[in-house]
C-alpha atoms as a PDB file:
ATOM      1  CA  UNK A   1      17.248  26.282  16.855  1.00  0.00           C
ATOM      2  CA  UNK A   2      13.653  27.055  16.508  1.00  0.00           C
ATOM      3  CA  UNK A   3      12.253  23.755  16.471  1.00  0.00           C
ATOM      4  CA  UNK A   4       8.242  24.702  16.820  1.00  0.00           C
ATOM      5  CA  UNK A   5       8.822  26.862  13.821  1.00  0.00           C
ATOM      6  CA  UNK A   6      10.375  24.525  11.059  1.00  0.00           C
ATOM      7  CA  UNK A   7       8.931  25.384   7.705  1.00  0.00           C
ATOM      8  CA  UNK A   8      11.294  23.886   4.929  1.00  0.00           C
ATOM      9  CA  UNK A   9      12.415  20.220   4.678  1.00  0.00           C
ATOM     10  CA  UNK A  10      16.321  21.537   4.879  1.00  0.00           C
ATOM     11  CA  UNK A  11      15.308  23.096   8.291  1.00  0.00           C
ATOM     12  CA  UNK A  12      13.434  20.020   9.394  1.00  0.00           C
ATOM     13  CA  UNK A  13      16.006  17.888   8.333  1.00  0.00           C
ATOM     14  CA  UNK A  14      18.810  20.383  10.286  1.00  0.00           C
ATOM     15  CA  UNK A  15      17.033  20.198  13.561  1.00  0.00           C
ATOM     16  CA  UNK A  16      16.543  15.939  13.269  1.00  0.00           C
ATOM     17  CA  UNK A  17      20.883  16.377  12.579  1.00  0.00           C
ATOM     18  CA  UNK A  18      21.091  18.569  15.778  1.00  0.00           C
ATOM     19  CA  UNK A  19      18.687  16.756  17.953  1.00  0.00           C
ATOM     20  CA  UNK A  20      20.589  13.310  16.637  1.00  0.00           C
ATOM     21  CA  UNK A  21      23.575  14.577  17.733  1.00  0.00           C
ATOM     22  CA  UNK A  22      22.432  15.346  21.481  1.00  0.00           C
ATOM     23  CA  UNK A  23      23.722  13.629  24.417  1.00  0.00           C
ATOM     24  CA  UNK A  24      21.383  11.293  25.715  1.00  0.00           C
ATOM     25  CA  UNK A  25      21.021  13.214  29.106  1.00  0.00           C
ATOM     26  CA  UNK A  26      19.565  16.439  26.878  1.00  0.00           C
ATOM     27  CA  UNK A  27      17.282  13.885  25.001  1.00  0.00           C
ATOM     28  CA  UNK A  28      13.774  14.898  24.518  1.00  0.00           C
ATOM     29  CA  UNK A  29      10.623  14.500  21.860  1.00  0.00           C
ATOM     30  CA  UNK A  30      10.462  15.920  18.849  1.00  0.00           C
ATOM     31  CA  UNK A  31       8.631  18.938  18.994  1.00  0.00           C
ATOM     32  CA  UNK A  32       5.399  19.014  16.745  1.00  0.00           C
ATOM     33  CA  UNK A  33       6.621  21.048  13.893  1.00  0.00           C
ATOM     34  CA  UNK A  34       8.262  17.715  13.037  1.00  0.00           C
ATOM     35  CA  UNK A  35       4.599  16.495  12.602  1.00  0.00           C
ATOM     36  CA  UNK A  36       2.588  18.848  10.805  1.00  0.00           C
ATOM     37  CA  UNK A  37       5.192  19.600   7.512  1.00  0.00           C
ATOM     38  CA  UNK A  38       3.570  18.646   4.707  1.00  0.00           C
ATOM     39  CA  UNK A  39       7.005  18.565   2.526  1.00  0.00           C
ATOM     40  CA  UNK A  40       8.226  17.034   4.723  1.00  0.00           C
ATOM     41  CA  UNK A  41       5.570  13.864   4.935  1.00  0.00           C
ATOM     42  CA  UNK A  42       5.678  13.548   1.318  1.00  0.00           C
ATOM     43  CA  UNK A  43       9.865  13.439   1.645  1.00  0.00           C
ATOM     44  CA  UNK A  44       9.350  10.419   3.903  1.00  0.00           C
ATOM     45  CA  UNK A  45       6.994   8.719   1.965  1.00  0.00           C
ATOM     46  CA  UNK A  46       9.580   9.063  -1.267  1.00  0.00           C
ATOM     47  CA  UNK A  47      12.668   8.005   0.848  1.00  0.00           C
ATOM     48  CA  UNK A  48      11.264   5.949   3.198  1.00  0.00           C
ATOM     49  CA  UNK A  49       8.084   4.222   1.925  1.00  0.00           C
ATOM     50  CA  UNK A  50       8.711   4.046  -1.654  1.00  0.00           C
ATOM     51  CA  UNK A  51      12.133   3.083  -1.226  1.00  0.00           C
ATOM     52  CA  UNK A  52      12.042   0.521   1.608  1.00  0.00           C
ATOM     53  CA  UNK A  53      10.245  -2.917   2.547  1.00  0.00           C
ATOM     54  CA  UNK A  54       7.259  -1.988   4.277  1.00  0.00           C
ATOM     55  CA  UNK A  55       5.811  -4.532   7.063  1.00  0.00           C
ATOM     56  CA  UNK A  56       2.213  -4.979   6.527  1.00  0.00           C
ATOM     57  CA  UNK A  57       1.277  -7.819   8.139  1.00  0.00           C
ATOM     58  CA  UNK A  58       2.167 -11.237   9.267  1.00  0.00           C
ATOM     59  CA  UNK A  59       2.216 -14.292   7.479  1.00  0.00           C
ATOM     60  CA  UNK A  60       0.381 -15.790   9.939  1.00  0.00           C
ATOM     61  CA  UNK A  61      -2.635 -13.741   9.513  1.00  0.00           C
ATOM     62  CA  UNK A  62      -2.926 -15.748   5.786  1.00  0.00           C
ATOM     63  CA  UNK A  63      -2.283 -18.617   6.980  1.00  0.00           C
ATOM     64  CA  UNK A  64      -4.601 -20.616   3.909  1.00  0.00           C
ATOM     65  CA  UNK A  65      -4.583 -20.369   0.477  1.00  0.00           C
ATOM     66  CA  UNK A  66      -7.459 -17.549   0.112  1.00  0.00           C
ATOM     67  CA  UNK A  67      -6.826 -15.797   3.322  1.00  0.00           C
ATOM     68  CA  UNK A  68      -6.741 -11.924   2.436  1.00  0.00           C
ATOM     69  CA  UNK A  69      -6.877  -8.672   4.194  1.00  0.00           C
ATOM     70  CA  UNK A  70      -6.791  -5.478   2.864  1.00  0.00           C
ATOM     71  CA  UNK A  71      -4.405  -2.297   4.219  1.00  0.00           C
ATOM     72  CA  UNK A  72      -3.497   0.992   2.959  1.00  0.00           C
ATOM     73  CA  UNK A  73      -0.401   2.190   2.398  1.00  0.00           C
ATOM     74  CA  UNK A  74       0.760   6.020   1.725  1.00  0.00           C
ATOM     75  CA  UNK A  75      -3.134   5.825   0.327  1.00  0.00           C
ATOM     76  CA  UNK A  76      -2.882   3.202  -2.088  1.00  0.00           C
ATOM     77  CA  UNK A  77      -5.611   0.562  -0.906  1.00  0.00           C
ATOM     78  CA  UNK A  78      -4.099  -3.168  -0.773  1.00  0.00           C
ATOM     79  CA  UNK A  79      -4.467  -6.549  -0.557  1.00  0.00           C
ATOM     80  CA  UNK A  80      -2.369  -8.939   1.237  1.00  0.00           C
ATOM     81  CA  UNK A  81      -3.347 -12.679  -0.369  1.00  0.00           C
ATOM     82  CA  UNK A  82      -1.854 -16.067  -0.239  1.00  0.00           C
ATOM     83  CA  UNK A  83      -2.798 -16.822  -3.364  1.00  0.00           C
ATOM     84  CA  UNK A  84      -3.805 -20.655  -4.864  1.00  0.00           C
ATOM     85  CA  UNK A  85      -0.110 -21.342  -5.015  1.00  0.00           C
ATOM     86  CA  UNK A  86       0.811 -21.022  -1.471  1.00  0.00           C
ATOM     87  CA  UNK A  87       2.818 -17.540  -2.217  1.00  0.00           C
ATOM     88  CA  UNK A  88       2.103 -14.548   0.328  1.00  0.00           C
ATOM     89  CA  UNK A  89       1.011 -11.330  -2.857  1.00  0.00           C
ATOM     90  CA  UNK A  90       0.285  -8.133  -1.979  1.00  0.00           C
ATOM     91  CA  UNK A  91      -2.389  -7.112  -5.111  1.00  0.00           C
ATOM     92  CA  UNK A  92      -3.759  -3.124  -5.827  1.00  0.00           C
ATOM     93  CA  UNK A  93      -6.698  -3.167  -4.190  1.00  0.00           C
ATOM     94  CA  UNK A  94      -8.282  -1.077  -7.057  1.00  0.00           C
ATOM     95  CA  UNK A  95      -9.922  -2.644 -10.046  1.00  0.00           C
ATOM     96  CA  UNK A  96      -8.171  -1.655 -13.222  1.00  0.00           C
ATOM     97  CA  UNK A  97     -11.776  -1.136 -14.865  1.00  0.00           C
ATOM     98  CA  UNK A  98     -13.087   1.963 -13.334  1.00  0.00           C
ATOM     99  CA  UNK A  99     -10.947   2.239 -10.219  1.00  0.00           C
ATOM    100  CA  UNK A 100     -13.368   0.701  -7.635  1.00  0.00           C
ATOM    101  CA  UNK A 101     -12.217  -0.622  -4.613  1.00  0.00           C
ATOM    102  CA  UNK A 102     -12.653  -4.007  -4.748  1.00  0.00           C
ATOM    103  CA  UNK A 103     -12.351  -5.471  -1.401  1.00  0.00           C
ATOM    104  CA  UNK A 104     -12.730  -4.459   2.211  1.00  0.00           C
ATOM    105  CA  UNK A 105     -11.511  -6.381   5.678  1.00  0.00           C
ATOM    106  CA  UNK A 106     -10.436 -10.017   5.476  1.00  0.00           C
ATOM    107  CA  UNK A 107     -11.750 -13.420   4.485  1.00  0.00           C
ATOM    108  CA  UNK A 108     -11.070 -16.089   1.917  1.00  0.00           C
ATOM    109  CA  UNK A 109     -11.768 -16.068  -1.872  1.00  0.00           C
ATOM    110  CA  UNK A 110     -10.435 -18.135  -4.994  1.00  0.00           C
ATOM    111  CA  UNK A 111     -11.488 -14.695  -7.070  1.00  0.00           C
ATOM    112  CA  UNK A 112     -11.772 -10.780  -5.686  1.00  0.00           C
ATOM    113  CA  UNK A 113     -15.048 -10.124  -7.755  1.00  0.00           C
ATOM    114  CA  UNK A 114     -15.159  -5.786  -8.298  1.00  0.00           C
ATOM    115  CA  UNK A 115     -18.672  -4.518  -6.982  1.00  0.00           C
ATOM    116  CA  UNK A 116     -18.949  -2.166  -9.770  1.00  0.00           C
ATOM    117  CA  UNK A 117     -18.677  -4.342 -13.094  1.00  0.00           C
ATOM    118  CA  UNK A 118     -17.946  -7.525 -11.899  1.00  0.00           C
ATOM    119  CA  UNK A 119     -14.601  -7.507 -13.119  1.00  0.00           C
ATOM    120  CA  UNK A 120     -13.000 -10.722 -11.452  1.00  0.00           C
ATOM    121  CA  UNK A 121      -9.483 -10.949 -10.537  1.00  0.00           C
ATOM    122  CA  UNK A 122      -7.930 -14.821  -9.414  1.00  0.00           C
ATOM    123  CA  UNK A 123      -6.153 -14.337  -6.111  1.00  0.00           C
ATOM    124  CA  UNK A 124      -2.709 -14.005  -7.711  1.00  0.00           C
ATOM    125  CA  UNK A 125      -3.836 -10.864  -9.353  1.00  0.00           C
ATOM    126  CA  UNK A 126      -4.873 -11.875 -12.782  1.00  0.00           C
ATOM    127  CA  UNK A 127      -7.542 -11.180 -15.008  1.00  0.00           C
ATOM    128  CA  UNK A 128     -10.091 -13.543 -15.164  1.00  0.00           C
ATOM    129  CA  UNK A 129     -13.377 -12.243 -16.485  1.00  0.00           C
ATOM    130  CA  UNK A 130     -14.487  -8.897 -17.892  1.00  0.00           C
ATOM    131  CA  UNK A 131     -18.159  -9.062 -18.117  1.00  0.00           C
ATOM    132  CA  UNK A 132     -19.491  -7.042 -21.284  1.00  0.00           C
ATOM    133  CA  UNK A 133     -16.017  -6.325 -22.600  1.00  0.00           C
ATOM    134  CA  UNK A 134     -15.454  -9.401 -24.296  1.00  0.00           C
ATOM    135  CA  UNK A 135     -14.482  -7.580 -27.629  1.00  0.00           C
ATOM    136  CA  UNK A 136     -12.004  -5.947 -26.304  1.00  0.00           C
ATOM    137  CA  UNK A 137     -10.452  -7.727 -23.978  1.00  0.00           C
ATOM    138  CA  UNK A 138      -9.354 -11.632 -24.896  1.00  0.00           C
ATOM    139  CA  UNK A 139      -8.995 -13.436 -21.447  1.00  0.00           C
ATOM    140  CA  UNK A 140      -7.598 -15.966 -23.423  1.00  0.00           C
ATOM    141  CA  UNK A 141      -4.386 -14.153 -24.360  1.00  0.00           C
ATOM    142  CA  UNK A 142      -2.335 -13.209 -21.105  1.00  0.00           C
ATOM    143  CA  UNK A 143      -3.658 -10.470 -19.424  1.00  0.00           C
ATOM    144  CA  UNK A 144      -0.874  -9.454 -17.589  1.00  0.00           C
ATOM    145  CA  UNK A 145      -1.486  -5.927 -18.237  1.00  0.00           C
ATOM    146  CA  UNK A 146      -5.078  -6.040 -16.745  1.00  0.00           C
ATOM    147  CA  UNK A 147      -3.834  -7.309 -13.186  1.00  0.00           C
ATOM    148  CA  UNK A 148      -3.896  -5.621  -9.871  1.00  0.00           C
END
């Protein structure tokens, strides 16, 4: 086979069955056309990174209730949290407002305040405060539906 010329996933996915079935003595890399598929990078991130626990971080990098850091992942932007009570959350990192990021590198914070509005978020994910949008938004009525 080909394998610096693979343009479908089905071929892709032939040549990772032939090269799988190798001896270990005829083992080699995977040559780049394994790298550069488009089709197939979005198969993997359906069947691999939708589907499957992703690692992201350690717990010991949150070790405090506060402690964040923010990751991507298959381009979604995230935050990794242990939030007030003690749980490890991973939050959208995108306020549900107007789709700002909210936060960038790590540090501690009771509330992940969005730079654009102001929106503030607790850090368990929950809508605290929506400056301005008062009437239609009751933060006194669960707003569940307004987390990241």
């Amino acid at each position: 086979m080909d394998f610096q010329n693979l343009n479908g996933v089905n071929e892709i996915l032939d040549a990772l069955a032939e090269i799988r079935d190798l001896d270990a003595s005829q083992a080699h890399s995977m040559p780049s056309g394994f790298y550069a598929s488009e089709a197939f990078l979005e198969l993997e991130k359906e069947e691999i990174f939708r589907k499957e626990w992703v690692c992201l971080g350690r717990v010991e990098e949150v070790p405090k209730p506060g402690d964040y850091f923010t990751t991507e992942l298959i381009d979604e932007p995230l935050i990794v949290v242990r939030s007030q009570d003690k749980k490890v959350r991973v939050l959208s990192n995108v306020c549900r407002h107007r789709s700002s990021v909210i936060l960038e590198g790590k540090g501690n914070a009771k509330n992940f305040v969005c730079p654009y509005h102001a929106w503030t978020y607790g850090n368990d994910g929950q809508l605290l405060r929506a400056p301005y949008m008062l009437s239609l938004i009751h933060i006194s009525e669960p707003t569940r539906r307004y987390a990241i």
